[in-house]
N, C-alpha and C. Protein backbone atom coordinates (compact mmCIF):
# COMPACT_ATOMS: atom_id res chain seq x y z
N UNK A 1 5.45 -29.12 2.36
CA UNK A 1 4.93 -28.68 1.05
C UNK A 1 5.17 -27.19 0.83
N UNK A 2 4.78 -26.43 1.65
CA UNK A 2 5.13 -25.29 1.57
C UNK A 2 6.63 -24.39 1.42
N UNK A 3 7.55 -25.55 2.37
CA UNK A 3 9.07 -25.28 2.31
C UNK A 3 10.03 -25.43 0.75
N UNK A 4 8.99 -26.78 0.19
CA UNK A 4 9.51 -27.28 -1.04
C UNK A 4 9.14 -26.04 -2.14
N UNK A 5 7.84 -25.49 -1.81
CA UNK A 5 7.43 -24.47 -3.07
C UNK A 5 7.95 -23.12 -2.92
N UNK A 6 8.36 -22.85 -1.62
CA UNK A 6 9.31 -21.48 -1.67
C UNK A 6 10.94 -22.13 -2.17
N UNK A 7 11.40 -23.12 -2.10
CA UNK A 7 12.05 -23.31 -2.93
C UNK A 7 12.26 -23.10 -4.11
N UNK A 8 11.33 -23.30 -4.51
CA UNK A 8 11.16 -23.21 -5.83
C UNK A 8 10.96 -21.98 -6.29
N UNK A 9 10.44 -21.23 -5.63
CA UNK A 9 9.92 -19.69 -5.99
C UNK A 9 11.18 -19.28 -6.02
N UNK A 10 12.11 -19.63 -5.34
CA UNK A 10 13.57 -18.80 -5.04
C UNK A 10 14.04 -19.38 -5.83
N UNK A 11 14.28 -20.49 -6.71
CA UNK A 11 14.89 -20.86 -7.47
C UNK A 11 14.62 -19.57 -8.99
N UNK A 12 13.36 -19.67 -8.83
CA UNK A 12 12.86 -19.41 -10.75
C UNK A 12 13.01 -17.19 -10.11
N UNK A 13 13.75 -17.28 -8.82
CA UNK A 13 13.74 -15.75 -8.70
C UNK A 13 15.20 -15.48 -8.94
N UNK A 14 15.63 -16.34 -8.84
CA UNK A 14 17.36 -16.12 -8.81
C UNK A 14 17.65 -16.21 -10.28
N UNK A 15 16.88 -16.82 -11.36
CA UNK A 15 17.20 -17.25 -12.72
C UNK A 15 16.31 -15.61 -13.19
N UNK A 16 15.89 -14.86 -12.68
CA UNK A 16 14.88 -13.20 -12.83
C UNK A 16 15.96 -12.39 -12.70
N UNK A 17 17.32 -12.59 -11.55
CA UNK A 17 17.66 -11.83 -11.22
C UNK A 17 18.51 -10.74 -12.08
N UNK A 18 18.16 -9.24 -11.36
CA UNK A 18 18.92 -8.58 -12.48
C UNK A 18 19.41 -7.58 -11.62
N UNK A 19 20.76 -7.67 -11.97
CA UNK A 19 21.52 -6.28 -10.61
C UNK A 19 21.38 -4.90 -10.99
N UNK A 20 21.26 -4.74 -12.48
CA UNK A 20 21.09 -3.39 -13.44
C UNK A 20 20.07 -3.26 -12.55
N UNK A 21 18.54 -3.44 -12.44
CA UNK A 21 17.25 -3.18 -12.20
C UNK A 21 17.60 -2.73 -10.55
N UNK A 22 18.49 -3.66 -9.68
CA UNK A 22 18.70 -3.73 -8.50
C UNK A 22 19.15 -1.93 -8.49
N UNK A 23 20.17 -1.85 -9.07
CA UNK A 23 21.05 -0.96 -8.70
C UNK A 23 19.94 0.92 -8.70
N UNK A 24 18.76 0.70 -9.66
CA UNK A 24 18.27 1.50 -9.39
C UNK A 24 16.81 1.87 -8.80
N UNK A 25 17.38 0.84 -8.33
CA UNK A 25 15.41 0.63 -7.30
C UNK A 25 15.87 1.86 -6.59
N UNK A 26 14.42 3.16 -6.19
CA UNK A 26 14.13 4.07 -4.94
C UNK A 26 13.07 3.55 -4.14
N UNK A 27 13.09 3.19 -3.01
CA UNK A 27 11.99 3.31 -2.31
C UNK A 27 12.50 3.80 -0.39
N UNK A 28 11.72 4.21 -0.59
CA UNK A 28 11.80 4.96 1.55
C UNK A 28 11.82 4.14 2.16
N UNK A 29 12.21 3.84 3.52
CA UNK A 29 12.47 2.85 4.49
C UNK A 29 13.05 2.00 4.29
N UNK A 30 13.32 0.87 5.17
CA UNK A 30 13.74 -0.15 5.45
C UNK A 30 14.37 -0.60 4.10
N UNK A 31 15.66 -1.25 4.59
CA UNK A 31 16.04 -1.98 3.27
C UNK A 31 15.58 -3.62 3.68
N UNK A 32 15.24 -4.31 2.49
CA UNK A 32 14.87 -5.75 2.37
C UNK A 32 16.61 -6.61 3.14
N UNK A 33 16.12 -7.82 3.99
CA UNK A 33 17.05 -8.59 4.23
C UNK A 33 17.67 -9.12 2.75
N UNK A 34 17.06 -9.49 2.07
CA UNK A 34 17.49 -9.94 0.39
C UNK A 34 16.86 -9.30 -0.30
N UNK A 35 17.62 -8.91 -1.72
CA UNK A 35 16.86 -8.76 -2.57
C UNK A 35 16.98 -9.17 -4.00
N UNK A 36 16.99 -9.63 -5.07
CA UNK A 36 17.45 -10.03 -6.25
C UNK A 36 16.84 -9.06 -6.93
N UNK A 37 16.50 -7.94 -7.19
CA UNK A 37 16.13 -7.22 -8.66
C UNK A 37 15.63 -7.54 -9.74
N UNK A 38 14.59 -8.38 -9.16
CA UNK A 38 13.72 -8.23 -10.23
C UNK A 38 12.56 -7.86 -10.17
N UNK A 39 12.53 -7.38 -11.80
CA UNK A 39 11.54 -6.42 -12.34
C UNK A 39 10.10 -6.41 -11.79
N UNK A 40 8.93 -5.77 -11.50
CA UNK A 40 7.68 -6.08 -10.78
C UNK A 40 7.22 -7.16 -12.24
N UNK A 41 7.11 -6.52 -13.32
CA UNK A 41 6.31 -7.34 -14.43
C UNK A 41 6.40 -9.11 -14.16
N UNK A 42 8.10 -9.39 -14.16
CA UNK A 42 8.21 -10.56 -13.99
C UNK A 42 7.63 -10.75 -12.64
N UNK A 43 7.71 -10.32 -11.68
CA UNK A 43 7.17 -10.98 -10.15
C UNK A 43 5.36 -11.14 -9.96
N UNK A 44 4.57 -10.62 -10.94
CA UNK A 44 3.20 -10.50 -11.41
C UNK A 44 3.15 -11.60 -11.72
N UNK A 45 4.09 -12.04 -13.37
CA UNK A 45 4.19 -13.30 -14.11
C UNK A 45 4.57 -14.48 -13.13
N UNK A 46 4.91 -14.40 -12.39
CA UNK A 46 5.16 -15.64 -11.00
C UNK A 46 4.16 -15.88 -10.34
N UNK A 47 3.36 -14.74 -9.86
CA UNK A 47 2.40 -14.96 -9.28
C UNK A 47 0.81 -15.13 -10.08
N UNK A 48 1.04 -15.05 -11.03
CA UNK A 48 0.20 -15.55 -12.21
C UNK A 48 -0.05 -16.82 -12.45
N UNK A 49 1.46 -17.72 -12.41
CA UNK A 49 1.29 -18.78 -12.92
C UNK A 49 1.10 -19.25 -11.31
N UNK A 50 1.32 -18.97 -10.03
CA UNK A 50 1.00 -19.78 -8.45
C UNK A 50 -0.50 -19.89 -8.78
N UNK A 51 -1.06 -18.77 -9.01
CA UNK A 51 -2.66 -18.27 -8.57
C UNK A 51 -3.14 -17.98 -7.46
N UNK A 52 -3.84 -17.97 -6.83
CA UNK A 52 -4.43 -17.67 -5.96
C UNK A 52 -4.14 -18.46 -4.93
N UNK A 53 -3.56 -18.27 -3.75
CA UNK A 53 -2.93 -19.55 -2.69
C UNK A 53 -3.10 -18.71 -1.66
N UNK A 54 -3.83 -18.64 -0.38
CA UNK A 54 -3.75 -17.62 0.81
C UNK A 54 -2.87 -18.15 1.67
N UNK A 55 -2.92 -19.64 1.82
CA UNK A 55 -1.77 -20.31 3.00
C UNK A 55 -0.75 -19.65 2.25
N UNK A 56 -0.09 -20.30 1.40
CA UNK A 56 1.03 -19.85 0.93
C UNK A 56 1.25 -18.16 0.69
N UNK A 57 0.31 -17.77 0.44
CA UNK A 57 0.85 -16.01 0.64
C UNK A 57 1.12 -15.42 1.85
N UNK A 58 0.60 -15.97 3.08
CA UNK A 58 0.94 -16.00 4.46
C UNK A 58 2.12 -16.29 4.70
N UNK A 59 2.96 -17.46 4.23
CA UNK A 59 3.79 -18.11 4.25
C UNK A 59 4.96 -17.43 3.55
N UNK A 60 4.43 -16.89 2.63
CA UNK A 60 5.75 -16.16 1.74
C UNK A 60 5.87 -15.31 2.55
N UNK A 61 4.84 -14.38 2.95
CA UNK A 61 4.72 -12.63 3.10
C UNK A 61 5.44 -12.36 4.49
N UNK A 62 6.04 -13.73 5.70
CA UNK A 62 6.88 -13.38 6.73
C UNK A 62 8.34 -13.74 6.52
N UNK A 63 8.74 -13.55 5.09
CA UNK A 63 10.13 -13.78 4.37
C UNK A 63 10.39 -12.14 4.09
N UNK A 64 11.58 -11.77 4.61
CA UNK A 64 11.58 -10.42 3.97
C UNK A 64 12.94 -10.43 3.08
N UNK A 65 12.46 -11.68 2.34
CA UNK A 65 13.15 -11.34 0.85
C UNK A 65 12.04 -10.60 0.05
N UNK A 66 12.87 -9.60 -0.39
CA UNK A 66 12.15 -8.65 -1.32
C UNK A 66 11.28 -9.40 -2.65
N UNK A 67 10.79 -10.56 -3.32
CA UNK A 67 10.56 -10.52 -4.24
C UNK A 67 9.43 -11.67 -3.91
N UNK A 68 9.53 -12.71 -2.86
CA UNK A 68 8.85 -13.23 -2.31
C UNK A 68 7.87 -12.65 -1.57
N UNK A 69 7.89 -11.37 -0.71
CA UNK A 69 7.30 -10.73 0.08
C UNK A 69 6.28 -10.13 -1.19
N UNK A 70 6.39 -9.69 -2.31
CA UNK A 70 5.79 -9.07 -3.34
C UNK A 70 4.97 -10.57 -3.58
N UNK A 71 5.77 -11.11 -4.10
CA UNK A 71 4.72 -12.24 -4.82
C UNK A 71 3.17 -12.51 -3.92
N UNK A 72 3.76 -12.93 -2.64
CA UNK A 72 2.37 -12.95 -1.44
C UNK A 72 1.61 -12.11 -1.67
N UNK A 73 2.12 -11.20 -2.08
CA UNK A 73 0.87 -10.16 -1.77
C UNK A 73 -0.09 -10.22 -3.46
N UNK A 74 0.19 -11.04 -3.96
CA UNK A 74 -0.44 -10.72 -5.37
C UNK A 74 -0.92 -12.63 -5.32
N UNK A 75 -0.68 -12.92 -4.98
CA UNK A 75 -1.39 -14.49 -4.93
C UNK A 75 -2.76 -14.30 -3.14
N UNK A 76 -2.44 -13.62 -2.47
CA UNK A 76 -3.43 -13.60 -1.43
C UNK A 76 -4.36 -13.52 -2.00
N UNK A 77 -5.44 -13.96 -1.11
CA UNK A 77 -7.18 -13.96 -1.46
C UNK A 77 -7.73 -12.65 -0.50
N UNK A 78 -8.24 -11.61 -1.41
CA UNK A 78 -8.60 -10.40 -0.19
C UNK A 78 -10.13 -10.67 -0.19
N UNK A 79 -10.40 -11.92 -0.20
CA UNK A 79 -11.58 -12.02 0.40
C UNK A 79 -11.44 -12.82 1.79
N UNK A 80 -10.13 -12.98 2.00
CA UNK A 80 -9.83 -13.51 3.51
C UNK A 80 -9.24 -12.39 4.00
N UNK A 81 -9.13 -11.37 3.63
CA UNK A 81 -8.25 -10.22 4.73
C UNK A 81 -9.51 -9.46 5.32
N UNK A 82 -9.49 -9.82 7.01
CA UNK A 82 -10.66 -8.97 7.57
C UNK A 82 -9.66 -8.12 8.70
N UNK A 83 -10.73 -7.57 9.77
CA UNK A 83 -10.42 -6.70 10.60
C UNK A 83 -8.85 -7.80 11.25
N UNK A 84 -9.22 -8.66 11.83
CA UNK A 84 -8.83 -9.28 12.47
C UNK A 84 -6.98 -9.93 11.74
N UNK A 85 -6.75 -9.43 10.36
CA UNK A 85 -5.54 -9.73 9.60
C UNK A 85 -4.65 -7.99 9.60
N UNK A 86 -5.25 -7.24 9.73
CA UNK A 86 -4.83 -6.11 9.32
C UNK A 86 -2.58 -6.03 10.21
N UNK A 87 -2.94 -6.27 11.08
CA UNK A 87 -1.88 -6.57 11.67
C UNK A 87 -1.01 -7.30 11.26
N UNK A 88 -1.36 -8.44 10.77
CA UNK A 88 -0.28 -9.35 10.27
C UNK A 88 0.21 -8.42 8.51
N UNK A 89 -0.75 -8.25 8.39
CA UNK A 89 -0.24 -7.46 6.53
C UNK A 89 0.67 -6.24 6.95
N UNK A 90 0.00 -5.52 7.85
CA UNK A 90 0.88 -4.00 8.55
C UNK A 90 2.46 -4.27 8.61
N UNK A 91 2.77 -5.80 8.92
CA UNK A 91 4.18 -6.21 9.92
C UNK A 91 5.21 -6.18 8.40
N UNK A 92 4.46 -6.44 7.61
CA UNK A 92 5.55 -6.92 6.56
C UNK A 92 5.42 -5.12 5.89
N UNK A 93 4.97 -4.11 6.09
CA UNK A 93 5.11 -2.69 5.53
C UNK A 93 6.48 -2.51 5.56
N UNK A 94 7.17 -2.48 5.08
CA UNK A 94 8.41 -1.81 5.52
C UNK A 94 9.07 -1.10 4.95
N UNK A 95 8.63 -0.62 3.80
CA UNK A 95 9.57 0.53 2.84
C UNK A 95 7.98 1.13 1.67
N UNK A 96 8.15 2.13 1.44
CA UNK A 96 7.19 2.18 0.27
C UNK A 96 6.92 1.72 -0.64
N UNK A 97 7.82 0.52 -1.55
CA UNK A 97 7.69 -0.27 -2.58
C UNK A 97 6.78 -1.15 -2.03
N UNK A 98 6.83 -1.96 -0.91
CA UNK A 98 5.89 -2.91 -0.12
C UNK A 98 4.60 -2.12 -0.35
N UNK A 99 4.11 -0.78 0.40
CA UNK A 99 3.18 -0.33 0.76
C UNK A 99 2.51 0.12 -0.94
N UNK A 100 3.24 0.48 -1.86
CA UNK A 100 2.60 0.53 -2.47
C UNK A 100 1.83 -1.41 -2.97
N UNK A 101 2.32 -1.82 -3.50
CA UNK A 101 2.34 -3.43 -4.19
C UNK A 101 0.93 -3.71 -3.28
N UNK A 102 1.24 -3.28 -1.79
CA UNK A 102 0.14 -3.94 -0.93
C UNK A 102 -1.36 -3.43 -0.88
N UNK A 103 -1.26 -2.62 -1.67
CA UNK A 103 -2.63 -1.60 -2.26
C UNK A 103 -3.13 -1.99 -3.31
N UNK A 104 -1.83 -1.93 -4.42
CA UNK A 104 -2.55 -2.63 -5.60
C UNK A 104 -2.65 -3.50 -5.65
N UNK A 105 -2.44 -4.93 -5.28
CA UNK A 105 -2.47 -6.28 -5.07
C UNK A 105 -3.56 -6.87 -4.21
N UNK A 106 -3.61 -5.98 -3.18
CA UNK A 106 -4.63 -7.06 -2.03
C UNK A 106 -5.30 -6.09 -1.23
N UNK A 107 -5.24 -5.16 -0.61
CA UNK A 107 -5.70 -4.35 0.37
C UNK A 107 -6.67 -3.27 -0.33
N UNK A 108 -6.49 -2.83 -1.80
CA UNK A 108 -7.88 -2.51 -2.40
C UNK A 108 -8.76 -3.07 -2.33
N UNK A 109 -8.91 -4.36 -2.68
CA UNK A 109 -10.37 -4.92 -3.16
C UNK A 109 -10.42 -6.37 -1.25
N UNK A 110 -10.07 -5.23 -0.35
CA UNK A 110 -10.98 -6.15 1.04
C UNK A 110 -12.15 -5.86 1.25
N UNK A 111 -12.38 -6.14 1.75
CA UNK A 111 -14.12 -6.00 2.34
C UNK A 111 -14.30 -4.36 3.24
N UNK A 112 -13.20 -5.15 4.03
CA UNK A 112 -13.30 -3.98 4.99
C UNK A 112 -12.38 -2.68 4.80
N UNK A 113 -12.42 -2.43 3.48
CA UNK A 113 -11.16 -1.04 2.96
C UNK A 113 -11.23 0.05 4.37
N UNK A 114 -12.94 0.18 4.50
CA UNK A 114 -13.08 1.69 5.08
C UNK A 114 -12.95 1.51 6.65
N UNK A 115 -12.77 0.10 7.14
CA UNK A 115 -11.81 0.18 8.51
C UNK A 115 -10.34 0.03 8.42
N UNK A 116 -9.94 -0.23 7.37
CA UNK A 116 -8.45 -0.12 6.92
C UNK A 116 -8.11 1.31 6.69
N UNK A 117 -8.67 1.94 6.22
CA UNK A 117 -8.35 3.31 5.85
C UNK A 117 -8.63 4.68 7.74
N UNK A 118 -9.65 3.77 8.07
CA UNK A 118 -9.84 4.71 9.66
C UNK A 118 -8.95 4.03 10.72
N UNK A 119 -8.40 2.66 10.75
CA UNK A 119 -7.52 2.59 11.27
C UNK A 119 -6.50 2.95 11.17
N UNK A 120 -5.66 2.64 10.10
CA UNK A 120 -4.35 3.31 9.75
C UNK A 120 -4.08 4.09 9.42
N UNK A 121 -4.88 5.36 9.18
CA UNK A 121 -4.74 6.88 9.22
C UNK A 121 -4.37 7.45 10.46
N UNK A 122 -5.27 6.67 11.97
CA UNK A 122 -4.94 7.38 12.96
C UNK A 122 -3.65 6.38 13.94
N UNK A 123 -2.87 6.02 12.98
CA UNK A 123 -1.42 5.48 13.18
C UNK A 123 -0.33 6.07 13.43
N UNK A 124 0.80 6.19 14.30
CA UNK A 124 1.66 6.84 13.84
C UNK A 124 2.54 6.78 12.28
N UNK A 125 2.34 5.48 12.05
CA UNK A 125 3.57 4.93 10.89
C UNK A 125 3.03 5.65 9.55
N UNK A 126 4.13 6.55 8.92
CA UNK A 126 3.35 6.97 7.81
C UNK A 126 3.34 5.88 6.58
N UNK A 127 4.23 5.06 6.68
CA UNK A 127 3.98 4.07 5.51
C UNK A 127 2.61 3.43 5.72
N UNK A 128 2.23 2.91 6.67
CA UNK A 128 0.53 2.70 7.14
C UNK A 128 -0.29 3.64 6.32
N UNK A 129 -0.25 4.91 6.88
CA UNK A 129 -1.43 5.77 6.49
C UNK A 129 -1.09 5.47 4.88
N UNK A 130 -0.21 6.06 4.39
CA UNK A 130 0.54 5.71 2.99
C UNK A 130 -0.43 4.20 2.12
N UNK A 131 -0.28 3.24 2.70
CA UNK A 131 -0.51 2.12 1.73
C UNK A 131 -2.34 2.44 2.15
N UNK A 132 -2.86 2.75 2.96
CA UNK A 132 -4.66 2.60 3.31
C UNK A 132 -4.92 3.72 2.10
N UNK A 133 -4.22 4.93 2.22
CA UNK A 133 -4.58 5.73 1.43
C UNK A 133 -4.34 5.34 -0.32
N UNK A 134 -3.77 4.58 -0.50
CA UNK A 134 -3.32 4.29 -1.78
C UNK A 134 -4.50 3.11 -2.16
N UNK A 135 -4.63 1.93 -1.15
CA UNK A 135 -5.76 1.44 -1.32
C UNK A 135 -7.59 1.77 -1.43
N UNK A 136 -7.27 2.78 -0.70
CA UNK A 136 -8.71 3.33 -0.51
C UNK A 136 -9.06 4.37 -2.13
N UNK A 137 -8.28 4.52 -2.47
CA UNK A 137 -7.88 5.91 -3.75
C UNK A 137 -8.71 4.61 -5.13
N UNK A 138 -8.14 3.31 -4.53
CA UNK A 138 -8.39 2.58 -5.76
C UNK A 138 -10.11 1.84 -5.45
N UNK A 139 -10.48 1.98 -4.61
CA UNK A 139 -11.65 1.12 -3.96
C UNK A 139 -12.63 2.06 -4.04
N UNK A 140 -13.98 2.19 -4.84
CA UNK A 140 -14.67 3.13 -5.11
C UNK A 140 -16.09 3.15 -3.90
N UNK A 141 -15.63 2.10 -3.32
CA UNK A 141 -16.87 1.62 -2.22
C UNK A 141 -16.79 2.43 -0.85
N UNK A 142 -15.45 3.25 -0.66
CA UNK A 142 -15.50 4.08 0.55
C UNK A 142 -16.49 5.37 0.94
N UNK A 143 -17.10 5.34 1.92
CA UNK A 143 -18.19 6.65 2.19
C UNK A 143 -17.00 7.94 1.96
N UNK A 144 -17.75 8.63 1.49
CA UNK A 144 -17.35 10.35 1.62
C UNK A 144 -16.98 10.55 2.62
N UNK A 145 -17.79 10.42 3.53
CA UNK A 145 -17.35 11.03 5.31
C UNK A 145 -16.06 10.13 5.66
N UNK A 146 -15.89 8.95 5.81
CA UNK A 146 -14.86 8.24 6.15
C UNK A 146 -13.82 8.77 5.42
N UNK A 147 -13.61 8.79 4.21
CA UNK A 147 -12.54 9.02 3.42
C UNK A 147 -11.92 10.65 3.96
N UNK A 148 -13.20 11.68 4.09
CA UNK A 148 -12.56 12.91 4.42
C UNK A 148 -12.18 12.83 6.19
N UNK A 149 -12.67 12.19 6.83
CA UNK A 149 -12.50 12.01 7.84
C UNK A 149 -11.28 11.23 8.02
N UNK A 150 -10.72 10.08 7.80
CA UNK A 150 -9.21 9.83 7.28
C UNK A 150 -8.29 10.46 7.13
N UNK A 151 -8.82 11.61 5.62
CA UNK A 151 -7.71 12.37 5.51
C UNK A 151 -7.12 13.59 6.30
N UNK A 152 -8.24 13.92 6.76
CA UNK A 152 -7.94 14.70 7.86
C UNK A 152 -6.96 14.41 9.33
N UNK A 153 -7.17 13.16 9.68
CA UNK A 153 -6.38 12.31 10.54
C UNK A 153 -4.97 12.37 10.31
N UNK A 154 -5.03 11.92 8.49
CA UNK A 154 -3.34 11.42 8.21
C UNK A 154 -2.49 12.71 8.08
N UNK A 155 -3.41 13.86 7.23
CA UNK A 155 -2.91 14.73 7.20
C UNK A 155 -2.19 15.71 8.50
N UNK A 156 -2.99 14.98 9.63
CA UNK A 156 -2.46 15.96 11.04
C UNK A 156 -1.82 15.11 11.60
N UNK A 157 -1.26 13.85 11.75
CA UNK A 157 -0.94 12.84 12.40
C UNK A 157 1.05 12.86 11.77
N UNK A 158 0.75 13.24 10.49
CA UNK A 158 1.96 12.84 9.77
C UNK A 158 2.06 14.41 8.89
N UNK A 159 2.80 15.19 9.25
CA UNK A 159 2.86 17.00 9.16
C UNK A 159 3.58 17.24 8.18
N UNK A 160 4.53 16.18 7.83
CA UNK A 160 5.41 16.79 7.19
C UNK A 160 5.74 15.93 6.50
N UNK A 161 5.38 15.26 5.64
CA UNK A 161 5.73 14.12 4.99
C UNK A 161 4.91 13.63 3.38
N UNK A 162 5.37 13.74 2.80
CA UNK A 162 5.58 13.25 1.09
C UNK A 162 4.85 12.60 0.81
N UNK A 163 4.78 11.46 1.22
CA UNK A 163 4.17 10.23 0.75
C UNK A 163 3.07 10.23 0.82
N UNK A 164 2.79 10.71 2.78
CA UNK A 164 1.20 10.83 3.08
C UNK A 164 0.31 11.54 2.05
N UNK A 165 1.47 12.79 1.81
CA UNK A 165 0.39 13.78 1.01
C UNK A 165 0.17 13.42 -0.64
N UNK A 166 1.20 12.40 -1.15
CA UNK A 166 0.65 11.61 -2.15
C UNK A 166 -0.59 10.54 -2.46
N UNK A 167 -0.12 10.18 -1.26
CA UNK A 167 -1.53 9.21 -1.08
C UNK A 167 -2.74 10.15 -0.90
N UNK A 168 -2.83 10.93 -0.05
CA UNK A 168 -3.61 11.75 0.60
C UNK A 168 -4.50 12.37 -0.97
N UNK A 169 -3.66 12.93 -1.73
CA UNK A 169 -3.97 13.43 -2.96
C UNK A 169 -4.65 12.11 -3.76
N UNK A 170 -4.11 11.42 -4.12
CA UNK A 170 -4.56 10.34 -4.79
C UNK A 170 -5.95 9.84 -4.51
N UNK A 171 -6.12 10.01 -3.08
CA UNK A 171 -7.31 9.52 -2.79
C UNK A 171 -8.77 10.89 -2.60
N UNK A 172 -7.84 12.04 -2.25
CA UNK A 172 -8.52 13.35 -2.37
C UNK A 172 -9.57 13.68 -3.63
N UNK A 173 -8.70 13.45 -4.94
CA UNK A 173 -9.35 13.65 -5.98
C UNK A 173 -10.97 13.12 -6.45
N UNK A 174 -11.08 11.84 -6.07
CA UNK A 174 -11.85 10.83 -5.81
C UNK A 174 -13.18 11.67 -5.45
N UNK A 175 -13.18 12.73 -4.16
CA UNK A 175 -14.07 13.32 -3.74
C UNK A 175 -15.03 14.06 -4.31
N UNK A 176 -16.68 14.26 -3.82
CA UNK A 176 -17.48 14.73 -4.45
C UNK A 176 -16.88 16.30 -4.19
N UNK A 177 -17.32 17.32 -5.17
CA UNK A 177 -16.88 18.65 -4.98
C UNK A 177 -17.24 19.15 -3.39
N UNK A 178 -18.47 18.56 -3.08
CA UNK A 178 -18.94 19.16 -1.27
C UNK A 178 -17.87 18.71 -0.37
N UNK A 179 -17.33 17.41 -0.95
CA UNK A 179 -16.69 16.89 0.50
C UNK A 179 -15.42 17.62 0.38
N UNK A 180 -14.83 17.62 -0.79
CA UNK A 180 -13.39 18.37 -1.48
C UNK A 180 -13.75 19.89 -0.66
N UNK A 181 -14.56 21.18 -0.49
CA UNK A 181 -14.88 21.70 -0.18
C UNK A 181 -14.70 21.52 1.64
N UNK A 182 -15.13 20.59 1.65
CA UNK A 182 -15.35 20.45 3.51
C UNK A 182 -14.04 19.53 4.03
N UNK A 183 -13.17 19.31 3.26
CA UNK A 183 -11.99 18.70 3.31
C UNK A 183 -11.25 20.06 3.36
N UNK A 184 -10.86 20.37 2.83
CA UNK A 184 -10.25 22.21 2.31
C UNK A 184 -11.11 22.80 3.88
N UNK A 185 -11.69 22.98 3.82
CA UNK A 185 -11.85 24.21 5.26
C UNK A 185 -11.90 23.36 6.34
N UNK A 186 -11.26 22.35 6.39
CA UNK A 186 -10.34 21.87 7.73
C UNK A 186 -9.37 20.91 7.80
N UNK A 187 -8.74 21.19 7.01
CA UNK A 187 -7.10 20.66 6.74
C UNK A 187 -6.40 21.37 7.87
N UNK A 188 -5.57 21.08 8.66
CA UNK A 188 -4.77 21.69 9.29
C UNK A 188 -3.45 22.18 8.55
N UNK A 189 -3.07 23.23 9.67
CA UNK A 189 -2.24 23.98 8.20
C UNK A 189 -0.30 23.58 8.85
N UNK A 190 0.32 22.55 8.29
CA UNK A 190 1.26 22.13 7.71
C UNK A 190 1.49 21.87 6.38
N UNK A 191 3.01 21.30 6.30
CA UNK A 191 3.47 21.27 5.20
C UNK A 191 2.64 19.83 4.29
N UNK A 192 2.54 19.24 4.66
CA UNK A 192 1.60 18.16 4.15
C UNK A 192 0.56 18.25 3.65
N UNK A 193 -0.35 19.22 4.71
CA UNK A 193 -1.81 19.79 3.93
C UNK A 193 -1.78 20.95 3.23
N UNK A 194 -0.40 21.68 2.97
CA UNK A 194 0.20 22.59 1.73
C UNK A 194 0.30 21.90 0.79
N UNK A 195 1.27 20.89 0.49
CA UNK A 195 1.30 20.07 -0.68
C UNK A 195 -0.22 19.29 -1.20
N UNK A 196 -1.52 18.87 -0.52
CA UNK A 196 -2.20 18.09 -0.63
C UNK A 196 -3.38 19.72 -1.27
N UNK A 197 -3.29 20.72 -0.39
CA UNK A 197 -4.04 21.78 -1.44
C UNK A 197 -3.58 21.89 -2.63
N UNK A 198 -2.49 22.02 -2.78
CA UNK A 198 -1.93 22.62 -4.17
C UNK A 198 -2.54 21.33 -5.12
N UNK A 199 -2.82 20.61 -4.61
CA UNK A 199 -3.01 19.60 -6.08
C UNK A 199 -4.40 19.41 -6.04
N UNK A 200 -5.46 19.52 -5.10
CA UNK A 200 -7.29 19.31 -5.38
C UNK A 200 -7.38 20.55 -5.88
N UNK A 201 -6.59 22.04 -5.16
CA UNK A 201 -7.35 23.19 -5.44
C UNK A 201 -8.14 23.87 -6.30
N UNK A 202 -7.62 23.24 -7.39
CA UNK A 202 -8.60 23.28 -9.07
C UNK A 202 -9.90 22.79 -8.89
N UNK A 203 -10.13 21.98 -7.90
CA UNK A 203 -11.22 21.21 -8.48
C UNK A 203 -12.52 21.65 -7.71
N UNK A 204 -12.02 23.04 -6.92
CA UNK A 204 -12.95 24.43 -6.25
C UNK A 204 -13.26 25.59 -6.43
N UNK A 205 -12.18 25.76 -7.82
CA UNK A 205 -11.83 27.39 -8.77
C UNK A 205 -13.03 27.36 -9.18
């Protein structure tokens, strides 16, 4: 049953496909084993009409065709993603287009955001810290202390790197002015926690 409906998913993805869209996808890391180019809107509208299926988003999400791997993540139930899944969602990270999708789709609204966000901050992989931080930015349920305590992690763990400090920011803003304050007088000082001042610093003038 499951073999027959990724069939099918690959069928109605190949009739999506668009090489224009292909040709100017950016994202960091890993390139997808497949990919057909299509648009996120349409891959939403796919997973709109599946609904909600967790076997089957399991099932899609260890395909690393690019459009299938998306769909899983927007049909999963994140009221089944606990401590004990974080690993299996981590495996399929593999470029920043993933890590983002996997924030807005499923890994915001888990239960357990604020062990997602203290685990994978003190990760090496910056796409990890990257997608917790992007999820946590959207999840309004994280403690102050955890969140600055996180960022502090990702920010020293990953020195020099873009993304972190996007996420890092994204989720920075979020902060009450005390913690923004007590975040700022212990940032370690790289290029990461340069880029991640320059963008709260207003919000201490």
């Amino acid at each position: 049953m499951l073999e027959q409906k990724k069939r099918l998913l690959l069928y109605r993805l190949r009739k999506e496909m668009n090489g224009a869209a292909l040709d100017t996808m950016r994202y960091f890391g890993e390139d997808y084993e497949r990919n057909y180019g299509v648009q996120i809107y349409a891959i939403r509208n796919l997973a709109r009409e599946i609904g909600t299926d967790h076997e089957l988003a399991k099932s899609f999400y260890t395909e690393n065709i690019r459009e299938v791997r998306l769909v899983a993540l927007w049909i999963a139930d994140a009221e089944q993603v606990d401590v004990a899944d974080f690993d299996f969602w981590a495996s399929g990270i593999i470029n920043s287009e993933v890590a983002e999708q996997a924030s807005h789709a499923l890994l915001s609204r888990i239960a357990d955001i604020d062990k997602l966000l203290t685990a994978w901050c003190e990760l090496e992989s910056p796409l990890l810290a990257y997608c917790a931080l992007l999820s946590a930015a959207r999840n309004s349920g994280v403690g102050q202390t955890v969140v600055v305590n996180a960022l502090l992690r990702a920010v020293a763990n990953h020195p020099d790197n873009r993304l972190v400090a996007q996420g890092a920011t994204a989720l920075a803003i979020n902060l009450a002015d005390e913690a923004i304050k007590e975040l700022l007088a212990n940032l370690p000082d790289n290029p990461t926690s340069q880029l991640l001042k320059e963008e709260i610093a207003w919000r201490v003038e």
